[in-house]
C-alpha atoms as a PDB file:
ATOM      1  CA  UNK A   1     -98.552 309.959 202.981  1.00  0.00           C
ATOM      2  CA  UNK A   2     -99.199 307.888 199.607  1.00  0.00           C
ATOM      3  CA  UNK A   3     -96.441 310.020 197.778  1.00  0.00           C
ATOM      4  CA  UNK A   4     -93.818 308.859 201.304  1.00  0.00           C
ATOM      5  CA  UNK A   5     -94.933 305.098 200.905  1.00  0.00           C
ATOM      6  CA  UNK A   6     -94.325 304.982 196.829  1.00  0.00           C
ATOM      7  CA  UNK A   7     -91.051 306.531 197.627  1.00  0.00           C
ATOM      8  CA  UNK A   8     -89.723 304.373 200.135  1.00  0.00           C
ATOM      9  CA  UNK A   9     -91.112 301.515 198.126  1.00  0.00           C
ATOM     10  CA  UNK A  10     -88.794 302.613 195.384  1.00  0.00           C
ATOM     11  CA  UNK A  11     -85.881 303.173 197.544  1.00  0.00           C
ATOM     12  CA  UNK A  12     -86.476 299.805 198.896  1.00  0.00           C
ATOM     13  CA  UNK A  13     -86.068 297.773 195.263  1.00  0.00           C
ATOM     14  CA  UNK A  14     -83.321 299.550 194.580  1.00  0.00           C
ATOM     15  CA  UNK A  15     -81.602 299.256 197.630  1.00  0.00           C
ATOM     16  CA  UNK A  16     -82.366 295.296 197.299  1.00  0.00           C
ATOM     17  CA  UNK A  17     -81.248 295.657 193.425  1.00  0.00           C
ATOM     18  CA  UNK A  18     -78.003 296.523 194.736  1.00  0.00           C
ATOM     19  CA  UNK A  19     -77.739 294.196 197.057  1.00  0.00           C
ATOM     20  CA  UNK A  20     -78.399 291.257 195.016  1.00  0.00           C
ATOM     21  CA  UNK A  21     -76.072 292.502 192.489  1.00  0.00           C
ATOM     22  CA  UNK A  22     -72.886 292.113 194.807  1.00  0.00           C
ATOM     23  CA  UNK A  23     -70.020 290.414 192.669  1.00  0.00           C
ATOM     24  CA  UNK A  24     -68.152 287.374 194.279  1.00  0.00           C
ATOM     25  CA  UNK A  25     -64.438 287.727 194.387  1.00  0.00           C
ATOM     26  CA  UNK A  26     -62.171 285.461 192.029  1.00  0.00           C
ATOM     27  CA  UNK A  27     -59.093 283.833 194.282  1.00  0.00           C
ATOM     28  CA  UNK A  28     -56.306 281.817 192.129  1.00  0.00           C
ATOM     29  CA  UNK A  29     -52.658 281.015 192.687  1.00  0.00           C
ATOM     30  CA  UNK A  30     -49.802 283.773 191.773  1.00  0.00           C
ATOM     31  CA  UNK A  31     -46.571 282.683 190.670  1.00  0.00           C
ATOM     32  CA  UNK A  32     -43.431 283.580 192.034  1.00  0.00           C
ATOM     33  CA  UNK A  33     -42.326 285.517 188.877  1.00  0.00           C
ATOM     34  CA  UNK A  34     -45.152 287.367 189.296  1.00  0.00           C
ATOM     35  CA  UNK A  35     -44.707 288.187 193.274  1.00  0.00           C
ATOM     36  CA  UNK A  36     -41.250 289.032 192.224  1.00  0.00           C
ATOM     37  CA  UNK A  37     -42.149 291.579 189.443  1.00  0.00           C
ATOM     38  CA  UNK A  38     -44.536 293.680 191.461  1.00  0.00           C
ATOM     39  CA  UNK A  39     -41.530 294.155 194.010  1.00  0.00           C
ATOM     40  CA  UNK A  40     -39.343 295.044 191.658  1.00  0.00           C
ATOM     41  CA  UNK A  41     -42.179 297.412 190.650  1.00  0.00           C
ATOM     42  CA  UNK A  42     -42.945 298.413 194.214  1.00  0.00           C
ATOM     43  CA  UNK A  43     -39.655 300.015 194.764  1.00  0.00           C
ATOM     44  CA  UNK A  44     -39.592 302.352 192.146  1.00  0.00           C
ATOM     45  CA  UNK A  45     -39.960 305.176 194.529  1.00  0.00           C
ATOM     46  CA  UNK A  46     -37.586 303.809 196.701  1.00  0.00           C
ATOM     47  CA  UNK A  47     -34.872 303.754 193.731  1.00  0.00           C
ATOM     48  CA  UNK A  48     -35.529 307.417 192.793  1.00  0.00           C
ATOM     49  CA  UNK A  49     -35.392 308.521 196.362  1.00  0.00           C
ATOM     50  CA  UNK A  50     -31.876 306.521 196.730  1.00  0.00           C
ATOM     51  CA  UNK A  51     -30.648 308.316 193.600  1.00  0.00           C
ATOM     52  CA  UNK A  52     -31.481 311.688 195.256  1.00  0.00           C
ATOM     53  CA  UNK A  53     -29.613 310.699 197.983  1.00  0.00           C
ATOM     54  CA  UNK A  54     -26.160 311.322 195.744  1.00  0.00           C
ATOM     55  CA  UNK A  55     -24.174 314.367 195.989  1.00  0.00           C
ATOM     56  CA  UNK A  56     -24.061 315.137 192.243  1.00  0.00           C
ATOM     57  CA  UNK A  57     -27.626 314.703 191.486  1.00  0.00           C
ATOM     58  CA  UNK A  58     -28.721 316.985 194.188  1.00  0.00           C
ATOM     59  CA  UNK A  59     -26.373 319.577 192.929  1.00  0.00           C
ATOM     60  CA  UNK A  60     -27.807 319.137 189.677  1.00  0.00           C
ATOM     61  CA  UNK A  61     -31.365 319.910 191.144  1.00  0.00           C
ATOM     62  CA  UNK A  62     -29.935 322.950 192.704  1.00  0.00           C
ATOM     63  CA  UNK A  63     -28.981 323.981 189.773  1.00  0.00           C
ATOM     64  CA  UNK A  64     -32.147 324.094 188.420  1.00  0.00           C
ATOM     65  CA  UNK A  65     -33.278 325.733 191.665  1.00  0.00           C
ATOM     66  CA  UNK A  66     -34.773 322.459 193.190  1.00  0.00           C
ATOM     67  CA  UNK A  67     -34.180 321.381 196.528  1.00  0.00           C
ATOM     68  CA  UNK A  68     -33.918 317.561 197.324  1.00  0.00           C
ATOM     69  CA  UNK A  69     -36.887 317.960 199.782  1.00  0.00           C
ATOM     70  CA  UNK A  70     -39.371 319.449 197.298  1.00  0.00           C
ATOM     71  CA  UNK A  71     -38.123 316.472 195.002  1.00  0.00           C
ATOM     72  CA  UNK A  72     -38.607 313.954 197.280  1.00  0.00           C
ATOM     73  CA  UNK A  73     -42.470 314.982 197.929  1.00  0.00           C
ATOM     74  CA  UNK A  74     -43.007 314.944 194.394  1.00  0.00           C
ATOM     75  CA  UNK A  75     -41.895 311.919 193.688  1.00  0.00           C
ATOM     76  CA  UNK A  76     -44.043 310.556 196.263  1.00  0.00           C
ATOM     77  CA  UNK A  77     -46.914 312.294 194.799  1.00  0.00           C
ATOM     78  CA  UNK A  78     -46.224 310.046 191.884  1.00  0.00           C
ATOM     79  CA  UNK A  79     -48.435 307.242 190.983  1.00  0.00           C
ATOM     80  CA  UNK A  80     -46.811 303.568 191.498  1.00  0.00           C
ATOM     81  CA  UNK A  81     -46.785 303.143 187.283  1.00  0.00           C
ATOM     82  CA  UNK A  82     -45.569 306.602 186.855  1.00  0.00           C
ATOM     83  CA  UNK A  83     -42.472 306.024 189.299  1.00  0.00           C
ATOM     84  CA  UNK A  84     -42.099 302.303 187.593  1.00  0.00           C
ATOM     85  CA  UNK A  85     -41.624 304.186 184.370  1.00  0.00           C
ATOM     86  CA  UNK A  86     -39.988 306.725 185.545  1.00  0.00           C
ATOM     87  CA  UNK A  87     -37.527 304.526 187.510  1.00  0.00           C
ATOM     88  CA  UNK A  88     -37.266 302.011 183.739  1.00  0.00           C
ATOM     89  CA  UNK A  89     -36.614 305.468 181.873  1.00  0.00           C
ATOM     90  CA  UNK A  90     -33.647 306.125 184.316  1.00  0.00           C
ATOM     91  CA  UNK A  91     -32.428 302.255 183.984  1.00  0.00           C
ATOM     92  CA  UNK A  92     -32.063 302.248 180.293  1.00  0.00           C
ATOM     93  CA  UNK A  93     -30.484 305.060 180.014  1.00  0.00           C
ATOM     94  CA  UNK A  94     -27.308 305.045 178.417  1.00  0.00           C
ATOM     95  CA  UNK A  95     -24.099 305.762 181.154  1.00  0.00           C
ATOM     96  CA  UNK A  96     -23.516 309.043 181.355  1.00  0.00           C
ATOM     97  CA  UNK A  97     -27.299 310.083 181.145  1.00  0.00           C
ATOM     98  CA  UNK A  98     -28.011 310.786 184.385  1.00  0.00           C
ATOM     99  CA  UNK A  99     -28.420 314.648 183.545  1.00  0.00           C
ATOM    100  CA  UNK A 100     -31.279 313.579 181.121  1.00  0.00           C
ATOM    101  CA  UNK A 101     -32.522 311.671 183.923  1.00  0.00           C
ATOM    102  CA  UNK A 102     -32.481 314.617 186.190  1.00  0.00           C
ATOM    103  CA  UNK A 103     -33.851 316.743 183.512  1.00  0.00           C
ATOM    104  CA  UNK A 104     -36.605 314.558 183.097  1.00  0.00           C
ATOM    105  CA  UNK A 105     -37.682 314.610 186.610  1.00  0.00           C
ATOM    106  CA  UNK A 106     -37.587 318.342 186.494  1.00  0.00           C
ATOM    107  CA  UNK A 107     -39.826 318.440 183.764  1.00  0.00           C
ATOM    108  CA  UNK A 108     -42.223 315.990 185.808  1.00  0.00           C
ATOM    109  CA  UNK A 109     -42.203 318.718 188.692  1.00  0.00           C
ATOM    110  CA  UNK A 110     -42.391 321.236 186.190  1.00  0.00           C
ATOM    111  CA  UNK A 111     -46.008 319.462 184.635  1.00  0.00           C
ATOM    112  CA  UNK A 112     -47.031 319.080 188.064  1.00  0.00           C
ATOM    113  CA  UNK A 113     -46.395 322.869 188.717  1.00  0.00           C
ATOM    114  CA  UNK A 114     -47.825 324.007 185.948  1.00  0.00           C
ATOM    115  CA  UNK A 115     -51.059 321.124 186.155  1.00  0.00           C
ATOM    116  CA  UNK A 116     -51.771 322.773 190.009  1.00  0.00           C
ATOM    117  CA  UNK A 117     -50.697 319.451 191.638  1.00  0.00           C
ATOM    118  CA  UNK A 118     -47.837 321.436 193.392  1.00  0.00           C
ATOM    119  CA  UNK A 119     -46.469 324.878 193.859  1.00  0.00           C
ATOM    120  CA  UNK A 120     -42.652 324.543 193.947  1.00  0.00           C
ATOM    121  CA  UNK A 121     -41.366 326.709 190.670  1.00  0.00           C
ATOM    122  CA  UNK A 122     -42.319 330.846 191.338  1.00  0.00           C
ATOM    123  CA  UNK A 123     -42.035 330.940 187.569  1.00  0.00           C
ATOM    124  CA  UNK A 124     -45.349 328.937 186.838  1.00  0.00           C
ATOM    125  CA  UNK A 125     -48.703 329.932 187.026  1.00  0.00           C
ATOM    126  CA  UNK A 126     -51.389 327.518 187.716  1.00  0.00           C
ATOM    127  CA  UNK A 127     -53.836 326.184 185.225  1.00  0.00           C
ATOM    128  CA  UNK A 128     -56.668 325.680 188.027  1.00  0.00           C
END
């Protein structure tokens, strides 16, 4: 019974540690630059789901024996900052470069593939 009451004593304190160590949260005013970047930023996926939308760059992904439904699930398996720079890699490309754009989204299903994430290539083999 002794060794029960020491233990409960110590899960007690530290139960009471934590709750005395609870942060406050900091509030302050956002500009409307910044409201206006992060939905720029938000709509990255949308952007790379309205490019697969056009004719020639799902014939591209065929091509490469990708449908535009197995795209579309990976890029929403894409973090928010990877689809951002994903989306800015596609924006400054020069005109004309929308096959390195495609390219490069293959190679970010083909990482994905290969990483486990997905299972969309039958020419990868997991590293999990």
């Amino acid at each position: 019974m002794n060794r029960f009451k020491r233990l409960l004593s110590v899960l007690l304190a530290v139960c009471f540690t934590n709750g005395v160590m609870i942060q406050t949260a900091q509030a302050a005013l956002v500009s409307t630059e910044q409201v206006a970047r992060v939905a720029a930023d938000g709509s990255a996926h949308q952007r790379l789901n309205d490019m697969l939308t056009r004719a020639d760059v799902q014939a591209e992904l065929e091509r490469h024996g990708l449908s535009a439904d197995v795209a579309k699930e990976r890029i929403a398996a894409l973090t928010d900052a990877e689809a951002a720079a994903l989306a800015e890699q596609i924006d400054s490309a020069p005109a004309g470069g929308i096959i390195g754009a495609i390219l490069l989204v293959f190679f970010v299903l083909l990482v994905t593939d290969i990483l486990g994430f997905t299972k969309v290539f039958p020419f990868t083999r997991s590293v999990r």
